[in-house]
ModelCIF file with pLDDT and N, C-alpha, C, O atoms, coordinates in Angstrom:
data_MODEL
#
_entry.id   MODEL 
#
_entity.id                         1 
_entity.type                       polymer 
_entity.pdbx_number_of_molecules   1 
#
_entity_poly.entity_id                      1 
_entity_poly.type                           'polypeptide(L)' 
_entity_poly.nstd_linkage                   no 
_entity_poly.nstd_monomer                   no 
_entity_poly.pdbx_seq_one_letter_code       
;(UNK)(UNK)(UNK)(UNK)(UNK)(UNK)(UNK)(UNK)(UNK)(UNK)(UNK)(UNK)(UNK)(UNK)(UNK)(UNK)
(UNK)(UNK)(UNK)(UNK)(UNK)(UNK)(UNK)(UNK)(UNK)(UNK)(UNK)(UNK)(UNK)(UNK)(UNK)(UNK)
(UNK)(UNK)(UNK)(UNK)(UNK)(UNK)(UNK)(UNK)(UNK)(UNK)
;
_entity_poly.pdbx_seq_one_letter_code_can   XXXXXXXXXXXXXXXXXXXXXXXXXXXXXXXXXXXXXXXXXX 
_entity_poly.pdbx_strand_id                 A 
#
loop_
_entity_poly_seq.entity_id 
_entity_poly_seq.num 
_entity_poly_seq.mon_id 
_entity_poly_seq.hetero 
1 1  UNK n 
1 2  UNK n 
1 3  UNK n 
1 4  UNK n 
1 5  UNK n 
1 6  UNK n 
1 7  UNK n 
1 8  UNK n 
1 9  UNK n 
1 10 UNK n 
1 11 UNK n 
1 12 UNK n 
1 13 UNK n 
1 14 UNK n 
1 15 UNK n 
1 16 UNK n 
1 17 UNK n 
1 18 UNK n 
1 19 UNK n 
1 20 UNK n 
1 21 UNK n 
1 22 UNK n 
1 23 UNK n 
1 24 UNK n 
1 25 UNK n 
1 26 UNK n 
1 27 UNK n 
1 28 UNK n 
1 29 UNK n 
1 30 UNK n 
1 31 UNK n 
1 32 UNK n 
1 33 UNK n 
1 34 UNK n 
1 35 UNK n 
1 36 UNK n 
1 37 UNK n 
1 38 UNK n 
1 39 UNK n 
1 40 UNK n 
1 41 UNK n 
1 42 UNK n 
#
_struct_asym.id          A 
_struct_asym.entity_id   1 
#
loop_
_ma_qa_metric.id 
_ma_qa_metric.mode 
_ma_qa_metric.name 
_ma_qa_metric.software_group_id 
_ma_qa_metric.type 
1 global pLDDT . pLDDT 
2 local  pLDDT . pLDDT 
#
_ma_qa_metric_global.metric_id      1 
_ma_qa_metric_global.metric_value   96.50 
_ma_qa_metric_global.model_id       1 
_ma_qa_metric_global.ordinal_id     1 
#
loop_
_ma_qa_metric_local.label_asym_id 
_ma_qa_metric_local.label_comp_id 
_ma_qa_metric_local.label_seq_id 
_ma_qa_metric_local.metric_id 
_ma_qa_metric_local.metric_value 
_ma_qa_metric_local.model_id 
_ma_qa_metric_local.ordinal_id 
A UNK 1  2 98.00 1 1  
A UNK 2  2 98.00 1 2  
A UNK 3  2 98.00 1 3  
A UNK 4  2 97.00 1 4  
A UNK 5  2 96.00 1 5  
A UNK 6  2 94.00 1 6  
A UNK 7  2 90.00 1 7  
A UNK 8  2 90.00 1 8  
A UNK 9  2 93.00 1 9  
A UNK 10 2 97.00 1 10 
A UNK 11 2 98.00 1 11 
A UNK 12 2 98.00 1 12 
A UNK 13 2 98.00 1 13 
A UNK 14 2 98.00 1 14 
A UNK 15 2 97.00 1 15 
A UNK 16 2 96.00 1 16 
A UNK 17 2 92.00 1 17 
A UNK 18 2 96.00 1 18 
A UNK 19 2 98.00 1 19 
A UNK 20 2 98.00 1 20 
A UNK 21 2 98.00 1 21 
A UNK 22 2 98.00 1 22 
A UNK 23 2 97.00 1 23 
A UNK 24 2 96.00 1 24 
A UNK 25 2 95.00 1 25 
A UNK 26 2 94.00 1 26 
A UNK 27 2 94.00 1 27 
A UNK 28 2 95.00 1 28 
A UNK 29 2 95.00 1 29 
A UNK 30 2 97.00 1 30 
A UNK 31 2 97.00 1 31 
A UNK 32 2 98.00 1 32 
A UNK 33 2 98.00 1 33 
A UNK 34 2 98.00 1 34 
A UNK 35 2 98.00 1 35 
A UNK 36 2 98.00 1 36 
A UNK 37 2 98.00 1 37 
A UNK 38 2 98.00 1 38 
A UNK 39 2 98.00 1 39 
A UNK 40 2 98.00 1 40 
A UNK 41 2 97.00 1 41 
A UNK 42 2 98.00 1 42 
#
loop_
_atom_site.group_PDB 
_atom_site.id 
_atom_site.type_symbol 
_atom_site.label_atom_id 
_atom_site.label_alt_id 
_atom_site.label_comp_id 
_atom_site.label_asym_id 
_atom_site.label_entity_id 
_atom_site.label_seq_id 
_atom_site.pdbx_PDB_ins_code 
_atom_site.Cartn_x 
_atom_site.Cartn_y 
_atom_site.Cartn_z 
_atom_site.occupancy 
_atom_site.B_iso_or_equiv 
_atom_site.pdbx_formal_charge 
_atom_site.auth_seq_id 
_atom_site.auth_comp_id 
_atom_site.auth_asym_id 
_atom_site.auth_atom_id 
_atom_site.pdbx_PDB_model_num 
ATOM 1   N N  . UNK A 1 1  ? 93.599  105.207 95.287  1.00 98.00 ? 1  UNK A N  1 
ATOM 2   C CA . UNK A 1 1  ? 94.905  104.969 95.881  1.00 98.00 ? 1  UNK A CA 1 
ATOM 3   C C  . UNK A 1 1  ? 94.952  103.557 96.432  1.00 98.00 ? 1  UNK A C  1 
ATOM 4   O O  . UNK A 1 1  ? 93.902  102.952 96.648  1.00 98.00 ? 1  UNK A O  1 
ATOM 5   N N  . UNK A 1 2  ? 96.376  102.905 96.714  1.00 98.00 ? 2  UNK A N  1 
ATOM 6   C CA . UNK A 1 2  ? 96.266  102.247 96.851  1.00 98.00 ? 2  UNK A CA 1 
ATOM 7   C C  . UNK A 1 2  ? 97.829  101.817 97.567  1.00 98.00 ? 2  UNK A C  1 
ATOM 8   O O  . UNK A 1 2  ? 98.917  102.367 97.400  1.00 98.00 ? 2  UNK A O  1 
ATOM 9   N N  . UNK A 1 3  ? 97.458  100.577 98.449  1.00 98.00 ? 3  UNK A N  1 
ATOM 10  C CA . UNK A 1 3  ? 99.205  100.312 99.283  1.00 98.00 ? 3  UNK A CA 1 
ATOM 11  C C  . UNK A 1 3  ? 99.355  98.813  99.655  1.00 98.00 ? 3  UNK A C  1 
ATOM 12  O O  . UNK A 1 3  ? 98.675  98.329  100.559 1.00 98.00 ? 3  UNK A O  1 
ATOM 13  N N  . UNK A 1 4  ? 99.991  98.296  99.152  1.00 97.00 ? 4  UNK A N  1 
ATOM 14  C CA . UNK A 1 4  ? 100.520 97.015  99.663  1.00 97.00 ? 4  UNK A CA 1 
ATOM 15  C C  . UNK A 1 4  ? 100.418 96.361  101.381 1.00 97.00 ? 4  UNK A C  1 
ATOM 16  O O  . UNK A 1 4  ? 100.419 97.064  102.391 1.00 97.00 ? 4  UNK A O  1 
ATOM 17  N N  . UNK A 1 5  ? 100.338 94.916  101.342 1.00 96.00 ? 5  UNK A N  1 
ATOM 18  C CA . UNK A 1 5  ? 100.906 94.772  102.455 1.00 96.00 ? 5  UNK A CA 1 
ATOM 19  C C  . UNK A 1 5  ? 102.166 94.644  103.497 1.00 96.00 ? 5  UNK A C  1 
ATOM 20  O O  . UNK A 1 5  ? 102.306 94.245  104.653 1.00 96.00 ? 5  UNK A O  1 
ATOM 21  N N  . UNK A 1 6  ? 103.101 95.251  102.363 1.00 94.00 ? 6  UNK A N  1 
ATOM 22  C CA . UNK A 1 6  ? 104.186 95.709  102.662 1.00 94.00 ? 6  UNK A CA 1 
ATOM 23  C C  . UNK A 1 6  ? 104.322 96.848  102.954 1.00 94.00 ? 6  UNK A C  1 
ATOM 24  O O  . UNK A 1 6  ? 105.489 97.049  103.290 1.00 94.00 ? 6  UNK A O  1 
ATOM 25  N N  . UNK A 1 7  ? 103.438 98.123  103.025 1.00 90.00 ? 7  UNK A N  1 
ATOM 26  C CA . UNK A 1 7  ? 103.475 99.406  103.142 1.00 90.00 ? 7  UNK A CA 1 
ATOM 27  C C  . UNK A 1 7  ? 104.103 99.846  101.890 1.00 90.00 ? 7  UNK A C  1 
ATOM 28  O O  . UNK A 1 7  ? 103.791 99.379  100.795 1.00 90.00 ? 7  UNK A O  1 
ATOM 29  N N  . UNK A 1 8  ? 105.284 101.046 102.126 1.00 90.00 ? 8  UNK A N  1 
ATOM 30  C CA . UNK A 1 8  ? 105.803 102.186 101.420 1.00 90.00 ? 8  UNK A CA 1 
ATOM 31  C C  . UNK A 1 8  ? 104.911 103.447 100.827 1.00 90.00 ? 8  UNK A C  1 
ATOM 32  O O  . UNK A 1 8  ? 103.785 103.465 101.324 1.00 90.00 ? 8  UNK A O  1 
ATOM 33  N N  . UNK A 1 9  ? 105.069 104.108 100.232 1.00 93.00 ? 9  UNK A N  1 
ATOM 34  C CA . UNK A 1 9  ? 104.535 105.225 100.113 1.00 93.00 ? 9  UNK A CA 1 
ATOM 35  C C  . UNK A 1 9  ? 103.243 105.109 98.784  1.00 93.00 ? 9  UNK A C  1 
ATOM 36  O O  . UNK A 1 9  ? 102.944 106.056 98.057  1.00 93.00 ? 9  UNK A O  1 
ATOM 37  N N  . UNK A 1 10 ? 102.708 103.921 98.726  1.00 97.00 ? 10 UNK A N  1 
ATOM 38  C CA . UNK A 1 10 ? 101.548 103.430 97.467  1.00 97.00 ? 10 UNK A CA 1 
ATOM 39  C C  . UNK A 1 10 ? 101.734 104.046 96.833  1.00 97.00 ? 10 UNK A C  1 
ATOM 40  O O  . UNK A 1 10 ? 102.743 104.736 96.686  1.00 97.00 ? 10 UNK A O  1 
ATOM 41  N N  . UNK A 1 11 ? 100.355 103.965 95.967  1.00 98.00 ? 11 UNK A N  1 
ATOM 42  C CA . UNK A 1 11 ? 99.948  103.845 94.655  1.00 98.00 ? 11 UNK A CA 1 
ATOM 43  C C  . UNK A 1 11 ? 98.800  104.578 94.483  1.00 98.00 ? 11 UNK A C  1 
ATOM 44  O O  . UNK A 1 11 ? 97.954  104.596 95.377  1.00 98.00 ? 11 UNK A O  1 
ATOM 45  N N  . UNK A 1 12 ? 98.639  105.238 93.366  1.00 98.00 ? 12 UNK A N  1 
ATOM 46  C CA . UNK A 1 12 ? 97.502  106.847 93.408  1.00 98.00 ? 12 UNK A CA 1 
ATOM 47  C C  . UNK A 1 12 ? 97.446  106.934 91.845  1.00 98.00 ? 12 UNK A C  1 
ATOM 48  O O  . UNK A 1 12 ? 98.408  106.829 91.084  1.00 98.00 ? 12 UNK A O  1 
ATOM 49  N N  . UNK A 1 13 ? 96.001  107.168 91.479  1.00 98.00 ? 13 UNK A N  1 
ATOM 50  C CA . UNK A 1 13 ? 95.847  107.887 90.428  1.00 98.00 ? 13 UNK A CA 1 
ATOM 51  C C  . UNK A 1 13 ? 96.342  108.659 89.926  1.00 98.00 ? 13 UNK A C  1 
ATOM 52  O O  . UNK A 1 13 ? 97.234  109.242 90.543  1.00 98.00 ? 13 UNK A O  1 
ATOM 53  N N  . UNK A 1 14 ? 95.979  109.127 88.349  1.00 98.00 ? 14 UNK A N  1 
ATOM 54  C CA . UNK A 1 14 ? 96.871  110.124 87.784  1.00 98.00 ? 14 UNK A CA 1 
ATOM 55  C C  . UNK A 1 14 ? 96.301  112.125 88.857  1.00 98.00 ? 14 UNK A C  1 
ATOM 56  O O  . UNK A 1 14 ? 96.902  113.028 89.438  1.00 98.00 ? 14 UNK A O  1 
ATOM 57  N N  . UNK A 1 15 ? 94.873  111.779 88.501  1.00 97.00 ? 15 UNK A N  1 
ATOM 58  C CA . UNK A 1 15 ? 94.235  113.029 89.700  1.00 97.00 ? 15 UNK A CA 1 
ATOM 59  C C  . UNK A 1 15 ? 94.212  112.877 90.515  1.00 97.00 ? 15 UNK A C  1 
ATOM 60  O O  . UNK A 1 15 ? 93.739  113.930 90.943  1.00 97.00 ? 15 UNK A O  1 
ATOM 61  N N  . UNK A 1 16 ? 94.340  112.399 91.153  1.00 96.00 ? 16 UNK A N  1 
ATOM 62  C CA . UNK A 1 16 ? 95.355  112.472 92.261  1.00 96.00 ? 16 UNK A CA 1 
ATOM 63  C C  . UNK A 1 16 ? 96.250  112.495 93.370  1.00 96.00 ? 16 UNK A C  1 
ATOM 64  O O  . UNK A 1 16 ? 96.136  112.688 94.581  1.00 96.00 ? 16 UNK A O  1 
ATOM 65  N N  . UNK A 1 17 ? 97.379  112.180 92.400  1.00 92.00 ? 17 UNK A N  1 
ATOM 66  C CA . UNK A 1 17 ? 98.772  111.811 92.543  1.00 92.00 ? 17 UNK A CA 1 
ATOM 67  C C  . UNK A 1 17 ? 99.790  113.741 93.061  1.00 92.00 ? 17 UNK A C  1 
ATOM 68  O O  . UNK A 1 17 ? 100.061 114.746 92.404  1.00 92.00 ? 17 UNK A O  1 
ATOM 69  N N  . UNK A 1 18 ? 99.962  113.414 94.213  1.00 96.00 ? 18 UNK A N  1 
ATOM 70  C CA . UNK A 1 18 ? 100.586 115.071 94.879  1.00 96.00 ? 18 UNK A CA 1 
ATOM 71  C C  . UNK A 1 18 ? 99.557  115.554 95.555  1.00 96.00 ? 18 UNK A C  1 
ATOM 72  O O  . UNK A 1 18 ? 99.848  116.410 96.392  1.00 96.00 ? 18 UNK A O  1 
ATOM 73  N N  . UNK A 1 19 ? 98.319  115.236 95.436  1.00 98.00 ? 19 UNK A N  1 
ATOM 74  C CA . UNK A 1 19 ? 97.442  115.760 95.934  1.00 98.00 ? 19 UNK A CA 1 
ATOM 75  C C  . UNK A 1 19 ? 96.873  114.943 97.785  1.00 98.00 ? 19 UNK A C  1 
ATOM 76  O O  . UNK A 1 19 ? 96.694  115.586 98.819  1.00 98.00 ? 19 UNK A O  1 
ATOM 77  N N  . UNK A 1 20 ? 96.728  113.434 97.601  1.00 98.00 ? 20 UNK A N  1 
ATOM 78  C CA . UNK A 1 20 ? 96.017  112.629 98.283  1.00 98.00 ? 20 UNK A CA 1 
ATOM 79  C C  . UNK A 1 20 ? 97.282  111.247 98.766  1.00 98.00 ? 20 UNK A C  1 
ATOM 80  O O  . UNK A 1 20 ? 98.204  110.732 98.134  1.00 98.00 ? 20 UNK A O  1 
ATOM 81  N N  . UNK A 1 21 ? 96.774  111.043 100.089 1.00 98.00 ? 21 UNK A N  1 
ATOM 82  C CA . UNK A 1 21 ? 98.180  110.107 100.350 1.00 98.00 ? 21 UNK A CA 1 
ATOM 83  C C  . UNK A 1 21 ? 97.408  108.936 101.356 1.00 98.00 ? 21 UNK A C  1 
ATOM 84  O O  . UNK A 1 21 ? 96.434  109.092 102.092 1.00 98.00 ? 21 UNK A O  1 
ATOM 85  N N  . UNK A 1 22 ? 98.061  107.957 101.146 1.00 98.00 ? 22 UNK A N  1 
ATOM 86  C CA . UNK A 1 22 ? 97.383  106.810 101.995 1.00 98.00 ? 22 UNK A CA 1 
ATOM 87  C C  . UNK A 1 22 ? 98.272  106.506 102.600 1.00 98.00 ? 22 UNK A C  1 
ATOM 88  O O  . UNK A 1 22 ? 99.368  106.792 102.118 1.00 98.00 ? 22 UNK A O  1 
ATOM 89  N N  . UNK A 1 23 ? 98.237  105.873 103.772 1.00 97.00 ? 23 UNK A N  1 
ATOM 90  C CA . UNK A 1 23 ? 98.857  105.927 104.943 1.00 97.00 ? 23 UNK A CA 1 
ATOM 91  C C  . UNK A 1 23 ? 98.300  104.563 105.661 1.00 97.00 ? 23 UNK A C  1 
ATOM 92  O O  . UNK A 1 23 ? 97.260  104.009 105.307 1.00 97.00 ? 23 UNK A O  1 
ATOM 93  N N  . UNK A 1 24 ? 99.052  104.156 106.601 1.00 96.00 ? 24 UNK A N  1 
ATOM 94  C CA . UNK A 1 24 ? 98.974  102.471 107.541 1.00 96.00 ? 24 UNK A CA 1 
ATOM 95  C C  . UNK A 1 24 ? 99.160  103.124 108.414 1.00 96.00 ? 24 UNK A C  1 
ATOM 96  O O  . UNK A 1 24 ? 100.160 103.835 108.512 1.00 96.00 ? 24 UNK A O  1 
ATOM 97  N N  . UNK A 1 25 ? 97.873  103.021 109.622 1.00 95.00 ? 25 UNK A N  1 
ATOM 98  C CA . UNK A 1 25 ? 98.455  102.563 111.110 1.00 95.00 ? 25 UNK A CA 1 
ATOM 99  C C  . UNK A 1 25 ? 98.128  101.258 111.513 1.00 95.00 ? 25 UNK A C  1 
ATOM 100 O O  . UNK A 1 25 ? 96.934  101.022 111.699 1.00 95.00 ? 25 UNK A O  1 
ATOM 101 N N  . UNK A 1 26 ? 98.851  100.472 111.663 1.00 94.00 ? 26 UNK A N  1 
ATOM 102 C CA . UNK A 1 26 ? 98.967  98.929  112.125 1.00 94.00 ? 26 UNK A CA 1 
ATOM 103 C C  . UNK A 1 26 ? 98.640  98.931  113.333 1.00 94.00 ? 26 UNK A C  1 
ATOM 104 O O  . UNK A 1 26 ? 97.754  98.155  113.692 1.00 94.00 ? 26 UNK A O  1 
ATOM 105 N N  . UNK A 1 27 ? 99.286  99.826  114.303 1.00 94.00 ? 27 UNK A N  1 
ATOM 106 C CA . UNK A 1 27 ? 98.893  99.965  115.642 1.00 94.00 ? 27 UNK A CA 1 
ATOM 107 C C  . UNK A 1 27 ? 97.506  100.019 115.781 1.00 94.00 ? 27 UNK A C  1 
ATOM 108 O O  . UNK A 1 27 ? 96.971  99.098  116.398 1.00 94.00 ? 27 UNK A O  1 
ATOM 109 N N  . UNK A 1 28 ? 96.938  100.765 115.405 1.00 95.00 ? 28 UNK A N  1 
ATOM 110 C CA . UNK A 1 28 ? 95.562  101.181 115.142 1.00 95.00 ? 28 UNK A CA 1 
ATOM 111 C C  . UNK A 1 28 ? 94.609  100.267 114.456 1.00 95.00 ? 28 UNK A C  1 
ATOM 112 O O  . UNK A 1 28 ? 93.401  100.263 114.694 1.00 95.00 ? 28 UNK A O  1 
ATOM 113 N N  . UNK A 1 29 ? 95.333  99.321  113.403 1.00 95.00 ? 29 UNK A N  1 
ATOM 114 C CA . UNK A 1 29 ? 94.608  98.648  111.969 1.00 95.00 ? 29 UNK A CA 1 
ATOM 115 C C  . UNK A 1 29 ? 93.896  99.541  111.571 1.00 95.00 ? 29 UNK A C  1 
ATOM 116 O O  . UNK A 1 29 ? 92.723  99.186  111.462 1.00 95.00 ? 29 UNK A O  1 
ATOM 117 N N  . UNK A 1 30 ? 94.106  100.618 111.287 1.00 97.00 ? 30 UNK A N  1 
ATOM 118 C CA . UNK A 1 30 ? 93.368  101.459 110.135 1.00 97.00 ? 30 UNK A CA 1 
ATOM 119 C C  . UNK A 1 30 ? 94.623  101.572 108.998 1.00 97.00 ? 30 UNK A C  1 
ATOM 120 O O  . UNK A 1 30 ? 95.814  101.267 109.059 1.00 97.00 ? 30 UNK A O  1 
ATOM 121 N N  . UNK A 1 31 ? 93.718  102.199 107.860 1.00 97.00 ? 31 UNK A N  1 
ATOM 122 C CA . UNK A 1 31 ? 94.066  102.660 106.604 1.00 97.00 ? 31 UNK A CA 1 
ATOM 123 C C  . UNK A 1 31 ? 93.599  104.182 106.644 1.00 97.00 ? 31 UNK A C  1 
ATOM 124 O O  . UNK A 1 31 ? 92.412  104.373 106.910 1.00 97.00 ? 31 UNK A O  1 
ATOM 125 N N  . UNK A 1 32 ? 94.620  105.557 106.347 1.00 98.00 ? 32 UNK A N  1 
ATOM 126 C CA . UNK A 1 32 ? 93.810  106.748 106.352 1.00 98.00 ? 32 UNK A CA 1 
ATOM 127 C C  . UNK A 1 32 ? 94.106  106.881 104.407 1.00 98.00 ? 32 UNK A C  1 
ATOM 128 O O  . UNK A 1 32 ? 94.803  106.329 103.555 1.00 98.00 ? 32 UNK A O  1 
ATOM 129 N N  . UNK A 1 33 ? 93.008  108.043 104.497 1.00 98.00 ? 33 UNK A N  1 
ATOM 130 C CA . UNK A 1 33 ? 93.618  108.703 103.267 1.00 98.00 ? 33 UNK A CA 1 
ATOM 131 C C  . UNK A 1 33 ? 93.255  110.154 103.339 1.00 98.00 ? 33 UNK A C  1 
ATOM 132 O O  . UNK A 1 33 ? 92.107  110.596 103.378 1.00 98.00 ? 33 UNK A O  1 
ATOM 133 N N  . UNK A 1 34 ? 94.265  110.779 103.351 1.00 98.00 ? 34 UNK A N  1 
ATOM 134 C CA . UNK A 1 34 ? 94.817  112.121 103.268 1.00 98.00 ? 34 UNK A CA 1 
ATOM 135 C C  . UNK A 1 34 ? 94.382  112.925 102.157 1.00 98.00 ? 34 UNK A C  1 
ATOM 136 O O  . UNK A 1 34 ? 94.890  112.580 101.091 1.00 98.00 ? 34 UNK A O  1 
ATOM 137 N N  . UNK A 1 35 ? 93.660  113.808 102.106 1.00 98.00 ? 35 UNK A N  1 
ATOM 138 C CA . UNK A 1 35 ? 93.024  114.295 100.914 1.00 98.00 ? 35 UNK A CA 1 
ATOM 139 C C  . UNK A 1 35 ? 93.185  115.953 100.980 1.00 98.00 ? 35 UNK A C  1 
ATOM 140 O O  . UNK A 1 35 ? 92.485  116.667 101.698 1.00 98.00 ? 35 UNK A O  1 
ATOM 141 N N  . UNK A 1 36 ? 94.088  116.360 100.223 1.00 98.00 ? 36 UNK A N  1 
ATOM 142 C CA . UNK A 1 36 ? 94.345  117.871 100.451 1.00 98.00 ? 36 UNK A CA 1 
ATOM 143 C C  . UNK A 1 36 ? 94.049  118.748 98.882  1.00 98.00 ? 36 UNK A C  1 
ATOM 144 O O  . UNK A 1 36 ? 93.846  118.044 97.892  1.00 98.00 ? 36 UNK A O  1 
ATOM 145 N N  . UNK A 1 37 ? 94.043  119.694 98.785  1.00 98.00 ? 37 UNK A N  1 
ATOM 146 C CA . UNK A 1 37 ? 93.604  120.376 97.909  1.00 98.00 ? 37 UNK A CA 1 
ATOM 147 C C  . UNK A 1 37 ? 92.741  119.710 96.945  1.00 98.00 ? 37 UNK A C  1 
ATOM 148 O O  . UNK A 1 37 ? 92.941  119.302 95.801  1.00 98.00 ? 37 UNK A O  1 
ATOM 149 N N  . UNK A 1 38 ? 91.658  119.711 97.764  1.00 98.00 ? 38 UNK A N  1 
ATOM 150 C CA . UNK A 1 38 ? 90.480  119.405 97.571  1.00 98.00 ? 38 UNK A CA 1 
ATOM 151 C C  . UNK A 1 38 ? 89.762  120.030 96.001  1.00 98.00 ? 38 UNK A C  1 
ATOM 152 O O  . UNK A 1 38 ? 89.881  121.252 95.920  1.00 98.00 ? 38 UNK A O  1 
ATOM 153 N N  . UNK A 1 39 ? 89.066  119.379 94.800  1.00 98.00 ? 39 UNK A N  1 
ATOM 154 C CA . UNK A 1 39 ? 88.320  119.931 93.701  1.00 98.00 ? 39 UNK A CA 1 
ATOM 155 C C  . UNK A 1 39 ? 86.974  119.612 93.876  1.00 98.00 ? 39 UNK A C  1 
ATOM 156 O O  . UNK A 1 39 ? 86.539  118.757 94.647  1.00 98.00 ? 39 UNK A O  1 
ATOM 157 N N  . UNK A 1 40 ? 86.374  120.282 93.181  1.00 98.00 ? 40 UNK A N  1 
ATOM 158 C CA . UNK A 1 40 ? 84.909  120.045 93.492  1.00 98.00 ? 40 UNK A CA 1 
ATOM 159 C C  . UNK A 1 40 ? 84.825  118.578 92.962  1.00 98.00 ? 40 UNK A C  1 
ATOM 160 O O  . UNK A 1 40 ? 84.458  117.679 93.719  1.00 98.00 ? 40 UNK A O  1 
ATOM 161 N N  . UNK A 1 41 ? 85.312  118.232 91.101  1.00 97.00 ? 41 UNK A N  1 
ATOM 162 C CA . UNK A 1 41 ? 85.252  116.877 90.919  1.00 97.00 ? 41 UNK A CA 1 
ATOM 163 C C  . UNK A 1 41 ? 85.728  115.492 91.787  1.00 97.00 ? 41 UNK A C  1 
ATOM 164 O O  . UNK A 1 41 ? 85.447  114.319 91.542  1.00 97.00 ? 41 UNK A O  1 
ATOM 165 N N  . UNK A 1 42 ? 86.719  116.171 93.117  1.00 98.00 ? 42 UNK A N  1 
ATOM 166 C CA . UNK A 1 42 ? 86.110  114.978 93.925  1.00 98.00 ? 42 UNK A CA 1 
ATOM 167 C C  . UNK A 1 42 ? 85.234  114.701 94.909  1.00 98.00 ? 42 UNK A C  1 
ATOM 168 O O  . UNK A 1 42 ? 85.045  113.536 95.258  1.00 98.00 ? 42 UNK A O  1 
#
C-alpha cells in the first residue's frame, strides 16, 4: 500500500485492496496500516 504526500484514501495491491487501509496521522507523524481479514499468505 501506498499514499501520497497529499493524503486521500491511497494506493493498495490487487490482494489487498478491501481488505488493508493506510492511513496519516500528521499529528502524530505516523503512517498506520490497517490490516483486516487477515490470510495466512500474509
Amino acid at each position: 500500500a501506498a499514499m501520497s504526500r497529499s493524503g486521500g484514501s491511497g494506493d493498495y495491491a490487487d490482494f489487498v485492496k478491501g481488505r488493508f487501509t493506510i492511513s496519516r496521522d500528521n499529528a502524530r507523524n505516523t503512517v498506520a496500516l490497517q490490516m483486516n481479514s487477515l490470510k495466512p499468505e500474509d
